[in-house]
Protein backbone atom coordinates (compact mmCIF):
# COMPACT_ATOMS: atom_id res chain seq x y z
CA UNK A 1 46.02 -32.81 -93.23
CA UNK A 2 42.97 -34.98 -91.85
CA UNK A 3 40.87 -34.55 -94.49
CA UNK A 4 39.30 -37.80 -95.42
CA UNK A 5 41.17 -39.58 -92.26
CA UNK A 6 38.81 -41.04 -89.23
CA UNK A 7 39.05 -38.56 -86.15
CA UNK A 8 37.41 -38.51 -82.59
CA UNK A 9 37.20 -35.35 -80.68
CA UNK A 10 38.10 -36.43 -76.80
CA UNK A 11 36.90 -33.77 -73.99
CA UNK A 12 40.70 -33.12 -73.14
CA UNK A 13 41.59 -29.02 -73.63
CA UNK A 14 44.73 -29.77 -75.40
CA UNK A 15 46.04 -30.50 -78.89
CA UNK A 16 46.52 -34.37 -79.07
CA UNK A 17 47.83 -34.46 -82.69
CA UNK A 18 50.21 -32.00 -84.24
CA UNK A 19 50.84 -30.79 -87.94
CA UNK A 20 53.85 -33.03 -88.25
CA UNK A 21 52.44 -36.31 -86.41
CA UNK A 22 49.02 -35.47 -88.99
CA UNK A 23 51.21 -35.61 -91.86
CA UNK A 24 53.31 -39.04 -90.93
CA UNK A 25 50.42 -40.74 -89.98
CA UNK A 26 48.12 -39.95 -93.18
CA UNK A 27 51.25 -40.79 -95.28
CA UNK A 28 52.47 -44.40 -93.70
CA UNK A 29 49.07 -45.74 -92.92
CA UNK A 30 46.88 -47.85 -95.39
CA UNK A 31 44.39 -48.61 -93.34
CA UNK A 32 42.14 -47.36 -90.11
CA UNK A 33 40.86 -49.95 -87.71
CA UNK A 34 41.38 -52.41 -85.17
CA UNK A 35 44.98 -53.34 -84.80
CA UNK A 36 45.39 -57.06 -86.28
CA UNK A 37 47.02 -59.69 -84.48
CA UNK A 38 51.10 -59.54 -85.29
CA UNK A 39 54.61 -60.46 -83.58
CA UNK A 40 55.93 -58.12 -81.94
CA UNK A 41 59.26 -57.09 -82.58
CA UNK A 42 60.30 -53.31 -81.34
CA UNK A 43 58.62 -50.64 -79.61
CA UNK A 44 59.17 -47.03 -78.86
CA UNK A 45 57.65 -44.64 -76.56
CA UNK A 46 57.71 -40.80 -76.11
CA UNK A 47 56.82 -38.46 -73.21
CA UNK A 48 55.79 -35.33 -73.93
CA UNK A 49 56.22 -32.07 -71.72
CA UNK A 50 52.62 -31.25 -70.83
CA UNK A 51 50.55 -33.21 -68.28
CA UNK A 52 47.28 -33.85 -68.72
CA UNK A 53 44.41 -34.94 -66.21
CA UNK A 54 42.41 -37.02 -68.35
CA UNK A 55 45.28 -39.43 -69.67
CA UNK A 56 48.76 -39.73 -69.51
CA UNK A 57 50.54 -37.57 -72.51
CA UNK A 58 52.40 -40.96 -73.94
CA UNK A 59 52.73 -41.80 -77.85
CA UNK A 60 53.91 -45.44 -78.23
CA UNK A 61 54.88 -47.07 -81.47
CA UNK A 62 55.15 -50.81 -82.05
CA UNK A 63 56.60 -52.33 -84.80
CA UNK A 64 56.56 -56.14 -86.08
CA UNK A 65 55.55 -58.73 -88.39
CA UNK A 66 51.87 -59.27 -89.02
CA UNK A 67 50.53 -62.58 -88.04
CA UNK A 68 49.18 -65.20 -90.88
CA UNK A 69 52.21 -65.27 -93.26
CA UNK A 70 52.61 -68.59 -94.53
CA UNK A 71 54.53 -70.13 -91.56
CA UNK A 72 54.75 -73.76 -90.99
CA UNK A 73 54.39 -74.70 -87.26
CA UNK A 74 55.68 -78.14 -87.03
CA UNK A 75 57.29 -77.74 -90.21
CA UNK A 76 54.81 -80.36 -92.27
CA UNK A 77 53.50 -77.36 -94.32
CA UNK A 78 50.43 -76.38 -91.99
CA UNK A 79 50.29 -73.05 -90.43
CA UNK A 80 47.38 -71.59 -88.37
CA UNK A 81 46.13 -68.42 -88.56
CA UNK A 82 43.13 -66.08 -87.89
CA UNK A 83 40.52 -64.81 -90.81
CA UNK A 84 37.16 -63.10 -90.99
CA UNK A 85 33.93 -64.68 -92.20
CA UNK A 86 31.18 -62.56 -93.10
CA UNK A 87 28.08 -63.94 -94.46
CA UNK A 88 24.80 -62.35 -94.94
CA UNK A 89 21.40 -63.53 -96.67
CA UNK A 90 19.54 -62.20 -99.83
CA UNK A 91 16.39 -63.08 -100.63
CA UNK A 92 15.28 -60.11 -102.60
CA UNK A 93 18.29 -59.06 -104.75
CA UNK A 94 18.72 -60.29 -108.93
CA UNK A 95 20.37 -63.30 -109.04
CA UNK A 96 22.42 -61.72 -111.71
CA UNK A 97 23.21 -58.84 -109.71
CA UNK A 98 25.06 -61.66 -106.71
CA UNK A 99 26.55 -63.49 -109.03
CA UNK A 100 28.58 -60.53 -110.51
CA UNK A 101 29.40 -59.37 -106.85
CA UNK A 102 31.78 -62.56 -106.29
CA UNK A 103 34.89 -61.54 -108.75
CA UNK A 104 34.00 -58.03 -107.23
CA UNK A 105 34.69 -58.95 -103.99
CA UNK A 106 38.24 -61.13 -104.85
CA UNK A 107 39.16 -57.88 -106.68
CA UNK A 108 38.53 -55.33 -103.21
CA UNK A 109 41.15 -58.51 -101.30
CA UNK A 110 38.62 -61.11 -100.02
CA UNK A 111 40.46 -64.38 -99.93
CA UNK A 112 37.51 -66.43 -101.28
CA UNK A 113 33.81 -65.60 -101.71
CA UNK A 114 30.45 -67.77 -102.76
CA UNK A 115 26.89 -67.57 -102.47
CA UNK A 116 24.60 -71.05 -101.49
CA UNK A 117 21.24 -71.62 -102.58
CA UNK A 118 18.94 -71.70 -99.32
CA UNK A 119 15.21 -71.77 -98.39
CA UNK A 120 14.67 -68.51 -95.81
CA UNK A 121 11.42 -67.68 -94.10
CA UNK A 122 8.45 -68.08 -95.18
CA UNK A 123 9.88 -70.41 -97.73
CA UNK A 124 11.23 -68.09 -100.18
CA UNK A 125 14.24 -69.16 -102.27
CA UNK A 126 17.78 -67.04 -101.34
CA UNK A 127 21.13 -67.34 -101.23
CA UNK A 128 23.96 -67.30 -98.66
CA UNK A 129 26.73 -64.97 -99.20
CA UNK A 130 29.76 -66.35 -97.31
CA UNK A 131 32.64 -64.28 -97.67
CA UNK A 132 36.50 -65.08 -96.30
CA UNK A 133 38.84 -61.98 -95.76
CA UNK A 134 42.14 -60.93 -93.53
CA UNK A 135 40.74 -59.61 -90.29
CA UNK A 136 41.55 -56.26 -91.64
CA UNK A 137 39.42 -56.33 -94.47
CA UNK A 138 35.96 -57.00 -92.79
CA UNK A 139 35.10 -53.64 -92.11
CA UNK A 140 35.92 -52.27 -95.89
CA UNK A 141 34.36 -55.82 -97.74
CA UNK A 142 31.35 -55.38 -94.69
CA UNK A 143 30.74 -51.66 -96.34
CA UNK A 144 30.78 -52.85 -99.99
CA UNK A 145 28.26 -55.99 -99.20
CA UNK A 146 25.87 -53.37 -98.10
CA UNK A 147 26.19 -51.08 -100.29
CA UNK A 148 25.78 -53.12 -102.84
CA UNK A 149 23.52 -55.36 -101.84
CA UNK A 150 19.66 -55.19 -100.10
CA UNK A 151 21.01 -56.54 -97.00
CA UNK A 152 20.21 -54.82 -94.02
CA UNK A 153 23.08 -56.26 -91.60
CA UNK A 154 26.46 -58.46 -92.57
CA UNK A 155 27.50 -61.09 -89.97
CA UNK A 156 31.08 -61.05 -88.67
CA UNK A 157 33.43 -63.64 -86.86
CA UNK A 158 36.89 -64.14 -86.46
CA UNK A 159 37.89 -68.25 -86.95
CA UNK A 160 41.05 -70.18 -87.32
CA UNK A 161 41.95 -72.33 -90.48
CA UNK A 162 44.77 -74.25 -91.28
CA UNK A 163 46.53 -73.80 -94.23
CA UNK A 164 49.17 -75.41 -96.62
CA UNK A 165 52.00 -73.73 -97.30
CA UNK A 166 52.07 -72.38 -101.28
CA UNK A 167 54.28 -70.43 -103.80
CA UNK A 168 54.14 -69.16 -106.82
CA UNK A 169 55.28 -71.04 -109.91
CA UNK A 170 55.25 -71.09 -113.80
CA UNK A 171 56.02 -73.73 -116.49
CA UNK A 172 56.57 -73.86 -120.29
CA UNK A 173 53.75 -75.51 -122.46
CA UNK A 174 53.93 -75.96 -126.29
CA UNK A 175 51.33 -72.74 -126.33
CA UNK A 176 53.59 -70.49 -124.13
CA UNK A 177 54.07 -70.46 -120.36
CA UNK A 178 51.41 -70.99 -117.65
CA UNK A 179 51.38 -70.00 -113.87
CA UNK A 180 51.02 -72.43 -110.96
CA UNK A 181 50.02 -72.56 -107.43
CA UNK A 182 52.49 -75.21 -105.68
CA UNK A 183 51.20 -76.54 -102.56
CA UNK A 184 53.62 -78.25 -99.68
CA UNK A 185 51.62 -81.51 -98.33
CA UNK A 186 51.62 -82.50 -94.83
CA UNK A 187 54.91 -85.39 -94.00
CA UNK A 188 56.87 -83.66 -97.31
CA UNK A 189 55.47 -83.67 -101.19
CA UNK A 190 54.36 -81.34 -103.16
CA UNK A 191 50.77 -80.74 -104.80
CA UNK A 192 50.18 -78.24 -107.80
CA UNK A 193 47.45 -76.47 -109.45
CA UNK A 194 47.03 -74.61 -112.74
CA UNK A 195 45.91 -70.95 -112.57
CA UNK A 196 42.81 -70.84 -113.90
CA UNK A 197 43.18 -67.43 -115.74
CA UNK A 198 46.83 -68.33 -116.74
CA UNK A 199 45.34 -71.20 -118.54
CA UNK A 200 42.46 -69.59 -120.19
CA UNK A 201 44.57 -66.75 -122.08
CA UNK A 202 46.92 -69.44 -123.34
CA UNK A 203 43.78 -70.99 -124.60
CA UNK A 204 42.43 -68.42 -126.36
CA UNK A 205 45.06 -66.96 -127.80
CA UNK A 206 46.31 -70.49 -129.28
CA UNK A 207 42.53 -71.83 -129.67
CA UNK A 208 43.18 -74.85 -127.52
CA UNK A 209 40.53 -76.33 -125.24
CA UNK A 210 41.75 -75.38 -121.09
CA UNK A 211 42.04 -78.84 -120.75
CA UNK A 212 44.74 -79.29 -122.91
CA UNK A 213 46.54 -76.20 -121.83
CA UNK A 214 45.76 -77.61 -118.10
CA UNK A 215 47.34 -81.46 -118.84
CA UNK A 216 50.35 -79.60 -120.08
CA UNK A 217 51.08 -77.43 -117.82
CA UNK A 218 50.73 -80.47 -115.03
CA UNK A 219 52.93 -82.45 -117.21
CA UNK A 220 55.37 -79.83 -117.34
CA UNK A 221 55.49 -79.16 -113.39
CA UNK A 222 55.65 -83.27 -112.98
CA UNK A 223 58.71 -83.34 -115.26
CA UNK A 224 60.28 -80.87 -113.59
CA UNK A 225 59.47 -82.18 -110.18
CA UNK A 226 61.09 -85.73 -110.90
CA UNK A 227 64.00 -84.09 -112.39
């Protein structure tokens, strides 16, 4: 029931972890780690008959809502929340090979991702690889950096950002319809932005430039927005 699952082996002469608890756990969790930050909303705890020296023989749940949704705080569309930044240096990987890891990384959850040309010791050329993830994603995107990469060590920190508040959208153009990302502005307003790989099927499937698809779309969401 533990195959494959992360498991520690504590000098306590008991059995910590039964068939059924196994089972529940391996089915409801997605992910092994630290516990990220949250709100706490419930919690449950359980005694069980046997007492043990080295600990007390207590399983608590706690349930709630996990922190970084897109709340505004002052409600003029900023919330605050808590990401990961991993970066790392490469000075002796192909070029070609980094550049292909970037869509790579979006598509394992990082948020955003981009390398930056630098100058590293003994003045060879490199790059940067800055990478921005939920907190409980740096450990999995940490793994695939080296793995993939000839880094020897990834660099982790936890910051704060600010963020607008956003939603999905999607408006008609003369070529078919196109998705947006609407932003909410600080003191009211809204602020939109064509996705970019909304625009570029419409454009190659109706052999229009992006731009064109891009204008309408804008137009569209402007029309709409004054109506």
């Amino acid at each position: 029931l533990l195959r494959g699952v992360p498991v520690e082996m504590p000098d306590i002469e008991a059995e910590l972890v039964t068939p059924t608890g196994a089972a529940l756990i391996t089915t409801l969790a997605t992910r092994w780690g630290d516990v990220p930050a949250f709100t706490l909303e419930r919690v449950g705890t359980g005694a069980g008959g046997r007492d043990l020296k080295e600990q007390p023989n207590v399983l608590r749940v706690m349930i709630g809502s996990r922190a970084g949704g897109w709340h505004a705080e002052a409600g003029d569309g900023l919330s605050r929340r808590a990401v990961a930044v991993l970066e790392t240096s490469l000075d002796d990987d192909n070029p070609q090979f980094t550049g292909a890891l970037l869509p790579r990384l979006l598509e394992r959850g990082a948020l955003d991702a981009m390398l930056v040309p630098t100058l590293m010791k003994k003045g060879r050329p490199g790059l940067w690889l800055v990478v921005i993830a939920e907190t409980t994603a740096a450990r999995e995107l940490a793994a695939f950096v080296l793995r993939e990469t000839r880094s020897l060590g990834v660099r982790v920190r936890t910051e704060e950002r600010w963020e607008l508040e956003r939603r999905a959208a999607t408006v008609a153009t003369p070529w078919g319809d196109v998705a947006l990302k609407v932003a909410t502005l600080p003191g009211g307003g809204e602020r939109a932005m064509p996705e970019f790989e909304s625009v570029r099927a419409v454009a190659e499937r109706h052999g229009v430039t992006l731009h064109e698809v891009s204008e309408a779309a804008l137009d569209a969401w402007r029309r709409r927005a004054g109506s």
